[in-house]
C-alpha atoms as a PDB file:
ATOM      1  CA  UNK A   1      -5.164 -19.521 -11.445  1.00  0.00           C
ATOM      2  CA  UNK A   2      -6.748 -23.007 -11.875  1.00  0.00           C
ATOM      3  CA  UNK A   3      -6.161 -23.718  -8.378  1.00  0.00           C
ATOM      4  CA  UNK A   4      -8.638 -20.643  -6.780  1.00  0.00           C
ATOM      5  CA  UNK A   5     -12.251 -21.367  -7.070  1.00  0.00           C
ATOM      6  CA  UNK A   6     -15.232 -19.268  -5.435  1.00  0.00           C
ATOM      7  CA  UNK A   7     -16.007 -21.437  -1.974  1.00  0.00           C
ATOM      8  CA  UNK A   8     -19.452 -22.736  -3.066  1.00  0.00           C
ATOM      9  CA  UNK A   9     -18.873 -25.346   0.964  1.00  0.00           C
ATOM     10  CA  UNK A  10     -17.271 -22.274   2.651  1.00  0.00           C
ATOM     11  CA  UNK A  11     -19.646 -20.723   5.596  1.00  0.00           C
ATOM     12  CA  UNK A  12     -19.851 -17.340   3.483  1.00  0.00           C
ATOM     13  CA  UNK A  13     -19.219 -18.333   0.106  1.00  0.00           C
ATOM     14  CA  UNK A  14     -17.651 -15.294  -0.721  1.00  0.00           C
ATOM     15  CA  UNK A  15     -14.462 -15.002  -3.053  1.00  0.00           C
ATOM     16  CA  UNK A  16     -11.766 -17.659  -4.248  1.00  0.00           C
ATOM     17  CA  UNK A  17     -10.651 -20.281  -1.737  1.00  0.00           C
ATOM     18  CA  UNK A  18      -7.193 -20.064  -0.725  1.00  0.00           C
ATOM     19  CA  UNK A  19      -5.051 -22.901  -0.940  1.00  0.00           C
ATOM     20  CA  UNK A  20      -3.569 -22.126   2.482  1.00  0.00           C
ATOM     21  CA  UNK A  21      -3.670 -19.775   5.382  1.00  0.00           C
ATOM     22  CA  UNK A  22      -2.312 -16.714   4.938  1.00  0.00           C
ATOM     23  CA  UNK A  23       0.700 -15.654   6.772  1.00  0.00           C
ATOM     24  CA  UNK A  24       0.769 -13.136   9.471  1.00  0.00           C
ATOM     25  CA  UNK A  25       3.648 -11.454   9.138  1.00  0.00           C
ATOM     26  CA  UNK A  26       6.389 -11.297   5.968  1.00  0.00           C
ATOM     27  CA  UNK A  27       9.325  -9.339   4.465  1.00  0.00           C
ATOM     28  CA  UNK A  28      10.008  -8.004   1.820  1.00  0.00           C
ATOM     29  CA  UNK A  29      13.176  -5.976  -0.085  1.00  0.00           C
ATOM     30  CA  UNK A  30      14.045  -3.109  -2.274  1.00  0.00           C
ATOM     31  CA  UNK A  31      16.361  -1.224  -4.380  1.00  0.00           C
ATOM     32  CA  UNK A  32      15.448   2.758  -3.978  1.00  0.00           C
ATOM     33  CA  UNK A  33      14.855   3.789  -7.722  1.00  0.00           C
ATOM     34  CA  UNK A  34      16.467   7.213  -9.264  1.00  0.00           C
ATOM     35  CA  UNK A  35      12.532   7.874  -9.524  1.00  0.00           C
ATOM     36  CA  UNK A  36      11.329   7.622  -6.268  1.00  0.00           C
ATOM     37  CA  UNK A  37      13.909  10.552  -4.943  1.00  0.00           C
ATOM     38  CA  UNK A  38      14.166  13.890  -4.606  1.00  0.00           C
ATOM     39  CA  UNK A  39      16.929  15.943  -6.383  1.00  0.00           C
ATOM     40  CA  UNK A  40      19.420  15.641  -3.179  1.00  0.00           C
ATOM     41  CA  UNK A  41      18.363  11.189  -3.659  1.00  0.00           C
ATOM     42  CA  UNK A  42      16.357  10.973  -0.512  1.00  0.00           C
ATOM     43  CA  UNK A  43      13.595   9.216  -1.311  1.00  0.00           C
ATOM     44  CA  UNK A  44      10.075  11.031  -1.556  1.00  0.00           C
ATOM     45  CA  UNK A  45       7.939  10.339   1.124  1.00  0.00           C
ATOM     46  CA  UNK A  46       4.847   9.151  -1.484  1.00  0.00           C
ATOM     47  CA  UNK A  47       7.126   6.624  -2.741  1.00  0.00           C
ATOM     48  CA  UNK A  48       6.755   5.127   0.856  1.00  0.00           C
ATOM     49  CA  UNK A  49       2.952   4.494   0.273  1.00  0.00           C
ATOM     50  CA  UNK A  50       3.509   1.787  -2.878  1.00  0.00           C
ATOM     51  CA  UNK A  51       6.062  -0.229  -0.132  1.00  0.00           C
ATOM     52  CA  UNK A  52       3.883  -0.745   2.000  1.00  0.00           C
ATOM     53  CA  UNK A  53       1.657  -2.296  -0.591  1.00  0.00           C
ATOM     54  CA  UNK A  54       3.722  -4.385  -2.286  1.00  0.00           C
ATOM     55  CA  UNK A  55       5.038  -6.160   1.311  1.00  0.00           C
ATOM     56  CA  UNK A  56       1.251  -6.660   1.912  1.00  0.00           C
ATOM     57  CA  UNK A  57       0.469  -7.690  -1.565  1.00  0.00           C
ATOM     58  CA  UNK A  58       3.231 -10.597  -0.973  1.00  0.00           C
ATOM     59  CA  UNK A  59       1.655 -11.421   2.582  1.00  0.00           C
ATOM     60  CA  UNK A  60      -1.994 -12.202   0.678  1.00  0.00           C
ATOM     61  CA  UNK A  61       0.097 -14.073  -2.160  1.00  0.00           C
ATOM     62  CA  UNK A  62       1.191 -16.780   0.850  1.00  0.00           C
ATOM     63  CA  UNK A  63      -2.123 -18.065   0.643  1.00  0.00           C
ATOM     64  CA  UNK A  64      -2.368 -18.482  -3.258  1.00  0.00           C
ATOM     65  CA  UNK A  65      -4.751 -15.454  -3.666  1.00  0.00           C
ATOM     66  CA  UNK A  66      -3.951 -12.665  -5.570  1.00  0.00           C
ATOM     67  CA  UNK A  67      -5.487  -9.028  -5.052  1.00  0.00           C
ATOM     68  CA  UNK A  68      -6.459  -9.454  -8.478  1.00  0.00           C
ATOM     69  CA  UNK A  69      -7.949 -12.450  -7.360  1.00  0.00           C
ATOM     70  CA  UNK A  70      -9.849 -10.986  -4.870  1.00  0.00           C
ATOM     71  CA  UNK A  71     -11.106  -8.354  -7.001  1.00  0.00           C
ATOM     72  CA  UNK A  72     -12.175 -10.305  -9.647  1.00  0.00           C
ATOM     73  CA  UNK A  73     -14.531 -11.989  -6.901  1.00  0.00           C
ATOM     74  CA  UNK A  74     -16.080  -8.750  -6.075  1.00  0.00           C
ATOM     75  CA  UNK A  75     -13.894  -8.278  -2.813  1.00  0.00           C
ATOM     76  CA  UNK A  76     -12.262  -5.222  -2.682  1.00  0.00           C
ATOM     77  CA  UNK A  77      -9.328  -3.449  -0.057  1.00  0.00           C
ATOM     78  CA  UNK A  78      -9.352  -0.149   0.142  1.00  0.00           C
ATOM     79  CA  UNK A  79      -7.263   1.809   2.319  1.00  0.00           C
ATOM     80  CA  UNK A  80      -9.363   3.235   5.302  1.00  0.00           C
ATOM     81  CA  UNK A  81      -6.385   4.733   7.266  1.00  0.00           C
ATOM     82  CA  UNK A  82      -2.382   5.438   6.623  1.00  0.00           C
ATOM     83  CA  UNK A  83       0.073   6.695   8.787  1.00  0.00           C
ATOM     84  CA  UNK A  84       3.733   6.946   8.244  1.00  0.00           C
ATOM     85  CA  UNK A  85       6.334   8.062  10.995  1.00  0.00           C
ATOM     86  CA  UNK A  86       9.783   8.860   8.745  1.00  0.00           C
ATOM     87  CA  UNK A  87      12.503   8.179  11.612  1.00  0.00           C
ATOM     88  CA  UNK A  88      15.831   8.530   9.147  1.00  0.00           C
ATOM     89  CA  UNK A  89      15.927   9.491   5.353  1.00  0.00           C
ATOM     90  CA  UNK A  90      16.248   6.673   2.926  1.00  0.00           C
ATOM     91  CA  UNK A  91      18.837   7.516   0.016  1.00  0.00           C
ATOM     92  CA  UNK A  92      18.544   6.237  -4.066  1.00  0.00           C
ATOM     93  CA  UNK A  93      20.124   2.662  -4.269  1.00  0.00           C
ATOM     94  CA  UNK A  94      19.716   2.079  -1.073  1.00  0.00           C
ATOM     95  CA  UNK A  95      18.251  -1.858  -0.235  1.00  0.00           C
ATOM     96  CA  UNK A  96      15.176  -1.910   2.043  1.00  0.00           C
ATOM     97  CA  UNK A  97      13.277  -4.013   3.906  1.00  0.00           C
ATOM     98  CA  UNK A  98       9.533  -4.001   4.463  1.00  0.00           C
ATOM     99  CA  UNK A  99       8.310  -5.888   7.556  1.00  0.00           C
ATOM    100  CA  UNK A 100       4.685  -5.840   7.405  1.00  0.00           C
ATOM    101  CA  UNK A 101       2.241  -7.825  10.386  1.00  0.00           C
ATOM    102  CA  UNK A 102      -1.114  -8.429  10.608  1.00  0.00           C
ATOM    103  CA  UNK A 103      -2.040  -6.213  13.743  1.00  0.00           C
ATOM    104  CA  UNK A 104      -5.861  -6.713  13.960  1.00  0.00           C
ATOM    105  CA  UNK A 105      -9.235  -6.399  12.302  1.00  0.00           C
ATOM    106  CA  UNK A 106     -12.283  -7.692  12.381  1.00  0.00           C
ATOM    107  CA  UNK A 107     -15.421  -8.511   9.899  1.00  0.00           C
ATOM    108  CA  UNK A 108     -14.947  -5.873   7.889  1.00  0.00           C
ATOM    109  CA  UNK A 109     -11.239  -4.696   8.139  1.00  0.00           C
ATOM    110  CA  UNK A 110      -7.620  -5.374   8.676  1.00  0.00           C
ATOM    111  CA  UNK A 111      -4.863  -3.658  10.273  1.00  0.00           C
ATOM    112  CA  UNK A 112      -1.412  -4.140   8.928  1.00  0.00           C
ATOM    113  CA  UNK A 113       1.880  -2.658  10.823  1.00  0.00           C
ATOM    114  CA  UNK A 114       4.960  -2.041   9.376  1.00  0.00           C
ATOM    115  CA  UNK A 115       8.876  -1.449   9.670  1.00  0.00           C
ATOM    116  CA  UNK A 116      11.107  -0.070   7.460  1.00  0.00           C
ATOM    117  CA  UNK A 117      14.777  -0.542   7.375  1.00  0.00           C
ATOM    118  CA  UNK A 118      17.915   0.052   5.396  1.00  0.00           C
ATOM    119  CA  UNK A 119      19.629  -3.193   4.924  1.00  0.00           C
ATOM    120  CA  UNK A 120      22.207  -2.337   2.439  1.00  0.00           C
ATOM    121  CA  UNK A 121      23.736   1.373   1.455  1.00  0.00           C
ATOM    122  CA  UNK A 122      26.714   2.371  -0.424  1.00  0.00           C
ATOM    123  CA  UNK A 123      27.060  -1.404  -1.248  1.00  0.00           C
ATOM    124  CA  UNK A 124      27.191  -2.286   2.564  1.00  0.00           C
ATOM    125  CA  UNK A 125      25.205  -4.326   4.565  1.00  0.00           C
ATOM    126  CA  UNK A 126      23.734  -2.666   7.610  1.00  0.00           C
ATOM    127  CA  UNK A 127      20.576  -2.677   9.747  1.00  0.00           C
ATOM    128  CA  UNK A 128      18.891   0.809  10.407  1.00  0.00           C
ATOM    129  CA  UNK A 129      15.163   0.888  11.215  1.00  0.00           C
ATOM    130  CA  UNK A 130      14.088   4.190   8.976  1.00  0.00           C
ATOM    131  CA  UNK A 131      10.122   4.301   9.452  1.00  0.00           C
ATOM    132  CA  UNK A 132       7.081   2.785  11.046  1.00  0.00           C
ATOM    133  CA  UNK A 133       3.663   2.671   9.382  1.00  0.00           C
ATOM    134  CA  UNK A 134       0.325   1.433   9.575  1.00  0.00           C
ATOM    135  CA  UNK A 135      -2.804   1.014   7.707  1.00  0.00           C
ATOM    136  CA  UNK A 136      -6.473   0.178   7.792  1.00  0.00           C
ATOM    137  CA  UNK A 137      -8.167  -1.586   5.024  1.00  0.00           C
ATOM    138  CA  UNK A 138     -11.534  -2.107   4.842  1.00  0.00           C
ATOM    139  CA  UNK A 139     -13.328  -4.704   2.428  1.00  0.00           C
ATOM    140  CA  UNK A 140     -16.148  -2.742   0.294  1.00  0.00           C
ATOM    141  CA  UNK A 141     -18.062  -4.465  -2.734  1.00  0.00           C
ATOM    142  CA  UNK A 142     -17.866  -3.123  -6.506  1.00  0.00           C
ATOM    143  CA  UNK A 143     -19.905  -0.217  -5.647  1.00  0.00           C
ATOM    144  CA  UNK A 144     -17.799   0.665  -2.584  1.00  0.00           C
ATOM    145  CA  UNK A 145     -20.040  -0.362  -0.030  1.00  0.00           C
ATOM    146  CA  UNK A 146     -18.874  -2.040   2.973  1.00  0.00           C
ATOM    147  CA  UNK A 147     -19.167  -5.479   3.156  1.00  0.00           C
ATOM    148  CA  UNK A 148     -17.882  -8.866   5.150  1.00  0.00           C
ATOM    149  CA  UNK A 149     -14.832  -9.712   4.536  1.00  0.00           C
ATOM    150  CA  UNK A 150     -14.371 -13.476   3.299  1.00  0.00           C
ATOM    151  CA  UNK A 151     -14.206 -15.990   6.287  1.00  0.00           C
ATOM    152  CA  UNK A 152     -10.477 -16.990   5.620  1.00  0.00           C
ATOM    153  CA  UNK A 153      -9.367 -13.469   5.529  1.00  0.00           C
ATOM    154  CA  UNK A 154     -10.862 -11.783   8.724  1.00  0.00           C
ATOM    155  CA  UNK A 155      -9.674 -14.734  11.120  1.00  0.00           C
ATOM    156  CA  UNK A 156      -6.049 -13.997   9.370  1.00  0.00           C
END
């Protein structure tokens, strides 16, 4: 992107500037692939982890940086902590939303919280919260050691 630049005025100096803040809480939606189910269509409950990423992955895209983006700075987010509660099976072709918040953090980390619902099924719209989540990520460098987060991202 010819917009992102490292921050050579920021206070830490450390990754591509974001064009704006990044939002605190987004949504995002799903069709439940043949793939991610079991052989009675319920969907696996690993297909539940790649979700939760893409809903965050669209909450860092508000502010014009990419995870690629981030990486390519020498900031990395690794997953420090997941938990998922599974309230109600989800079914193949069913439509899902993601809800996923910023919850905390600090220097080093960020907490994310989710909520999962079924939005559509059968072809029918409806509104059934399925799951909870949440997850940890901590900021290491390219050799996986811990590190600061960039200044933008830890006040997020």
């Amino acid at each position: 992107m010819e917009s992102l630049s490292r921050n050579p005025g920021g206070r830490d100096g450390i990754g591509p500037c974001p064009r704006s803040a990044p939002s605190t809480s987004g949504r995002s939606t799903l069709r439940v692939r043949y793939c991610e189910c079991d052989p009675m269509g319920v969907a696996h409950h690993g297909s539940y982890v790649p979700w939760l990423e893409m809903a965050r992955t669209e909450l860092l895209r508000t502010s014009g940086v990419s995870y690629a983006d981030l990486e390519r700075a020498g900031v990395f987010l690794v997953v420090a902590k997941l938990s998922i509660a599974y309230r109600r099976p989800i079914l193949y072709d069913d439509v899902v939303e993601v809800a996923c918040n910023v919850a905390g953090g600090g220097r080093v980390k960020i907490d994310h919280a989710y909520t999962l619902a079924v939005i559509e099924r059968n072809g029918t719209p409806t509104r059934e919260e399925v799951g909870v989540a949440t997850t940890t990520l901590a900021c290491v460098d390219g050799e996986g050691k811990v590190r600061a987060l960039p200044d933008w991202l830890a006040t997020a």
